[in-house]
C-alpha atoms as a PDB file:
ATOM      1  CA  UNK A   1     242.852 116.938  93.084  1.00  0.00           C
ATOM      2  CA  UNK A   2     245.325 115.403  90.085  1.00  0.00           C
ATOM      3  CA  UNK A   3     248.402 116.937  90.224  1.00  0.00           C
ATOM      4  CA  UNK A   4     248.578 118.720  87.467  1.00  0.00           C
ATOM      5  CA  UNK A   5     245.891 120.631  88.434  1.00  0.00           C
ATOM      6  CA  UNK A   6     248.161 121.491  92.193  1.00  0.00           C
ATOM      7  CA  UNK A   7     251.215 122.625  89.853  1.00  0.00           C
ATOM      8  CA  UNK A   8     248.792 125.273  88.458  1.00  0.00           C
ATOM      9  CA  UNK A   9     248.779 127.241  91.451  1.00  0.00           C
ATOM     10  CA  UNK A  10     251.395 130.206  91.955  1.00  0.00           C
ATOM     11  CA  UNK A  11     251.737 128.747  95.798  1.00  0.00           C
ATOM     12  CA  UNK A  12     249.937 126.953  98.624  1.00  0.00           C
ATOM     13  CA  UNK A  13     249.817 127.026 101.854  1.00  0.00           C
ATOM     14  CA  UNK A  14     250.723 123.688 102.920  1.00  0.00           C
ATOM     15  CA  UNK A  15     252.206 120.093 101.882  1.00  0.00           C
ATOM     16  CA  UNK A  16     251.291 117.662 103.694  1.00  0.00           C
ATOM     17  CA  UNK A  17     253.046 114.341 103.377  1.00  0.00           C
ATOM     18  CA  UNK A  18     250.766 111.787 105.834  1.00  0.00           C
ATOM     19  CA  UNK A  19     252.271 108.749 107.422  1.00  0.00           C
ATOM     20  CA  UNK A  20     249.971 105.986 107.187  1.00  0.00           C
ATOM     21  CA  UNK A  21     252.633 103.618 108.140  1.00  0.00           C
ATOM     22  CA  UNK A  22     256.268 103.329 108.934  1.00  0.00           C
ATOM     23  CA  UNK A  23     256.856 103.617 105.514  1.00  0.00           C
ATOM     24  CA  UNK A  24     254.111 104.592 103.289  1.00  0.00           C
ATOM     25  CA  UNK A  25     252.871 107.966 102.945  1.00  0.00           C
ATOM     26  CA  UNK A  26     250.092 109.704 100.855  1.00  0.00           C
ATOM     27  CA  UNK A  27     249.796 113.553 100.261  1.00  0.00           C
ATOM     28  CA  UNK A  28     247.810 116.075 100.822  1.00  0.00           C
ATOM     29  CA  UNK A  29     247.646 119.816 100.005  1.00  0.00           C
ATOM     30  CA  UNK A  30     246.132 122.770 102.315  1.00  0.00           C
ATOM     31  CA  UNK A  31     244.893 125.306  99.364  1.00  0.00           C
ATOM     32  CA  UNK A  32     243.820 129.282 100.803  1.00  0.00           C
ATOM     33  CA  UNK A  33     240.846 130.753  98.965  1.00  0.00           C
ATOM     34  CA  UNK A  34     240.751 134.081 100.775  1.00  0.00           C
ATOM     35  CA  UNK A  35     239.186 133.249 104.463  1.00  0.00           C
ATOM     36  CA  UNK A  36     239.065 129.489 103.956  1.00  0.00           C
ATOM     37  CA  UNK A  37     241.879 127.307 103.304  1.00  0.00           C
ATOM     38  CA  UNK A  38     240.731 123.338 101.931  1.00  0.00           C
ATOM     39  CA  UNK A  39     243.029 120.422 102.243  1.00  0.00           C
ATOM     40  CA  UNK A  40     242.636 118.475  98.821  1.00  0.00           C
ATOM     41  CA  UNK A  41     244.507 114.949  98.757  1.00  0.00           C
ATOM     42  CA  UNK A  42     246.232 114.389  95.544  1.00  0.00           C
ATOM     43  CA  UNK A  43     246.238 111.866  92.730  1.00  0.00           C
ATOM     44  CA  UNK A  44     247.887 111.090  89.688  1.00  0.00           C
ATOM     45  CA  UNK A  45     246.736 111.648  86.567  1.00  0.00           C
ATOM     46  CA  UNK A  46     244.683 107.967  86.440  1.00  0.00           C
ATOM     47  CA  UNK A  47     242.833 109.827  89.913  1.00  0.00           C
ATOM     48  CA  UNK A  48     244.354 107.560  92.610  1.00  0.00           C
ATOM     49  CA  UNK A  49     246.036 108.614  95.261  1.00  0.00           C
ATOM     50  CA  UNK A  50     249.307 109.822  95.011  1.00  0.00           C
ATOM     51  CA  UNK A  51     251.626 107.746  97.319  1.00  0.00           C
ATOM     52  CA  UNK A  52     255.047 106.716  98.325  1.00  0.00           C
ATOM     53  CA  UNK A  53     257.682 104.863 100.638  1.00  0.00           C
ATOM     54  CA  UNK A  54     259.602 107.694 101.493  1.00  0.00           C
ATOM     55  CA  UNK A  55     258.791 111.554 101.766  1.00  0.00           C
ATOM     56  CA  UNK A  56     262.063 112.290  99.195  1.00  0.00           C
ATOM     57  CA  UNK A  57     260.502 110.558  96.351  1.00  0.00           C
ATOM     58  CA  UNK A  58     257.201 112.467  96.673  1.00  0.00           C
ATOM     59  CA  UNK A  59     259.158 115.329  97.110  1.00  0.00           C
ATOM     60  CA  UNK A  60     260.700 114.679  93.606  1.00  0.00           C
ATOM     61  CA  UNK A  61     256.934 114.326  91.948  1.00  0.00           C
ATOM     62  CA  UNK A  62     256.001 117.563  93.763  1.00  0.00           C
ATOM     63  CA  UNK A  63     258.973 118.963  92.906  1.00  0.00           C
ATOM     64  CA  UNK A  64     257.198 121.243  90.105  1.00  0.00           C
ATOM     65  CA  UNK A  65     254.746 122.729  93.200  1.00  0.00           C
ATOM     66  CA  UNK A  66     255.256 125.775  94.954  1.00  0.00           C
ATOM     67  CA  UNK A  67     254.479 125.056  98.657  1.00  0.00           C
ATOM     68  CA  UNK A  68     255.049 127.620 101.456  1.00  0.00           C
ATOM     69  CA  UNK A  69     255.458 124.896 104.034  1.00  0.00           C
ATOM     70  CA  UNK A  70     256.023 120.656 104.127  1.00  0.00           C
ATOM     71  CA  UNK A  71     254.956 118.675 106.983  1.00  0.00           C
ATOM     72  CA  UNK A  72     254.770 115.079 107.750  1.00  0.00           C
ATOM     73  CA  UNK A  73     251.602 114.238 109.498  1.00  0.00           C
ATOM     74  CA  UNK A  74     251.302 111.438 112.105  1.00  0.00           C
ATOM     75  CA  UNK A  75     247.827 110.388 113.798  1.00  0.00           C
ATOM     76  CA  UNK A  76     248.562 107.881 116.405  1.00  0.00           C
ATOM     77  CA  UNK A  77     246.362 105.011 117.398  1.00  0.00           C
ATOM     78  CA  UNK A  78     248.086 104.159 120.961  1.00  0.00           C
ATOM     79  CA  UNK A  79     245.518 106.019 123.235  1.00  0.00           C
ATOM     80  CA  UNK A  80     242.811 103.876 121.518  1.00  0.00           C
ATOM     81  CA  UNK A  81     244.862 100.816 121.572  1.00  0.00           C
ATOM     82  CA  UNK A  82     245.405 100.892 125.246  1.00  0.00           C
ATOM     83  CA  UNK A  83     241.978 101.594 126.115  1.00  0.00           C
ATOM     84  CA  UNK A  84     242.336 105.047 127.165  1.00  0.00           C
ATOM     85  CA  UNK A  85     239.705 107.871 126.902  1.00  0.00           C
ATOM     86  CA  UNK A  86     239.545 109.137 122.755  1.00  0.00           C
ATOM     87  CA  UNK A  87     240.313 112.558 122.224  1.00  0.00           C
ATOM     88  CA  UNK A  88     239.634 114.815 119.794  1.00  0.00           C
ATOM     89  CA  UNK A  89     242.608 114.842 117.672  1.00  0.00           C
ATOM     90  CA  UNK A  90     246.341 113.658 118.674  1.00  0.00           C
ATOM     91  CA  UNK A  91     247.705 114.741 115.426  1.00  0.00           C
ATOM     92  CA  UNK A  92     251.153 115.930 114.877  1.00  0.00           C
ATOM     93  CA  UNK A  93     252.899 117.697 112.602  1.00  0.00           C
ATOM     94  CA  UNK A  94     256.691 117.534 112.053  1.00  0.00           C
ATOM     95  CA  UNK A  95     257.512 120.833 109.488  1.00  0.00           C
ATOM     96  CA  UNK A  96     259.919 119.331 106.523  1.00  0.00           C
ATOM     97  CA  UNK A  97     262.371 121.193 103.970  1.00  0.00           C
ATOM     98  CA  UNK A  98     262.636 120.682 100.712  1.00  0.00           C
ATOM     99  CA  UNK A  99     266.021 120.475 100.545  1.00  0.00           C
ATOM    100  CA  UNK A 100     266.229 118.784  96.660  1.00  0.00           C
ATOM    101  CA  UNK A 101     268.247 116.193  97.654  1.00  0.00           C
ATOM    102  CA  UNK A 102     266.328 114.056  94.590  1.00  0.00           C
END
């Protein structure tokens, strides 16, 4: 979803800022449509990915987008990496203000 078309929306439920790396993050938003909510990852206008080296400065392109909650995602590989059993999902999510510090 371009941005543009996220800043269209009165509020959603959810930004999610994920950490791909120690410092490189992409976003994501969790939209509600009555009983489902869909997590859309966002792009620029050009359609590529919207992404960043630190969660302020997407916070400052976002900063037009009404979000009820931001959250830095991690998804860790180290279960895999020491040969442990996979599991299902070791996400985590860290909640994040929006404190306009931009």
């Amino acid at each position: 979803m371009k941005l543009s078309q996220l800043e269209q929306y009165a509020e959603i439920e959810k930004l999610i800022f994920n950490s791909l790396d120690p410092s490189l993050y992409t976003v994501s938003a969790l939209i509600s449509g009555g009983d489902d909510a869909e997590e859309h990852m966002i792009t620029d206008e050009s359609e590529i990915n919207l992404k960043g080296n630190n969660v302020l400065s997407l916070q400052k392109q976002l900063r037009k987008v009404k979000a009820a909650k931001h959250v830095i995602r991690h998804t860790s590989a180290y279960d895999e990496m020491i040969g442990g059993p996979l599991k299902a999902t070791n996400e985590m999510e860290v909640p994040v203000g929006d404190r306009k510090l931009y």
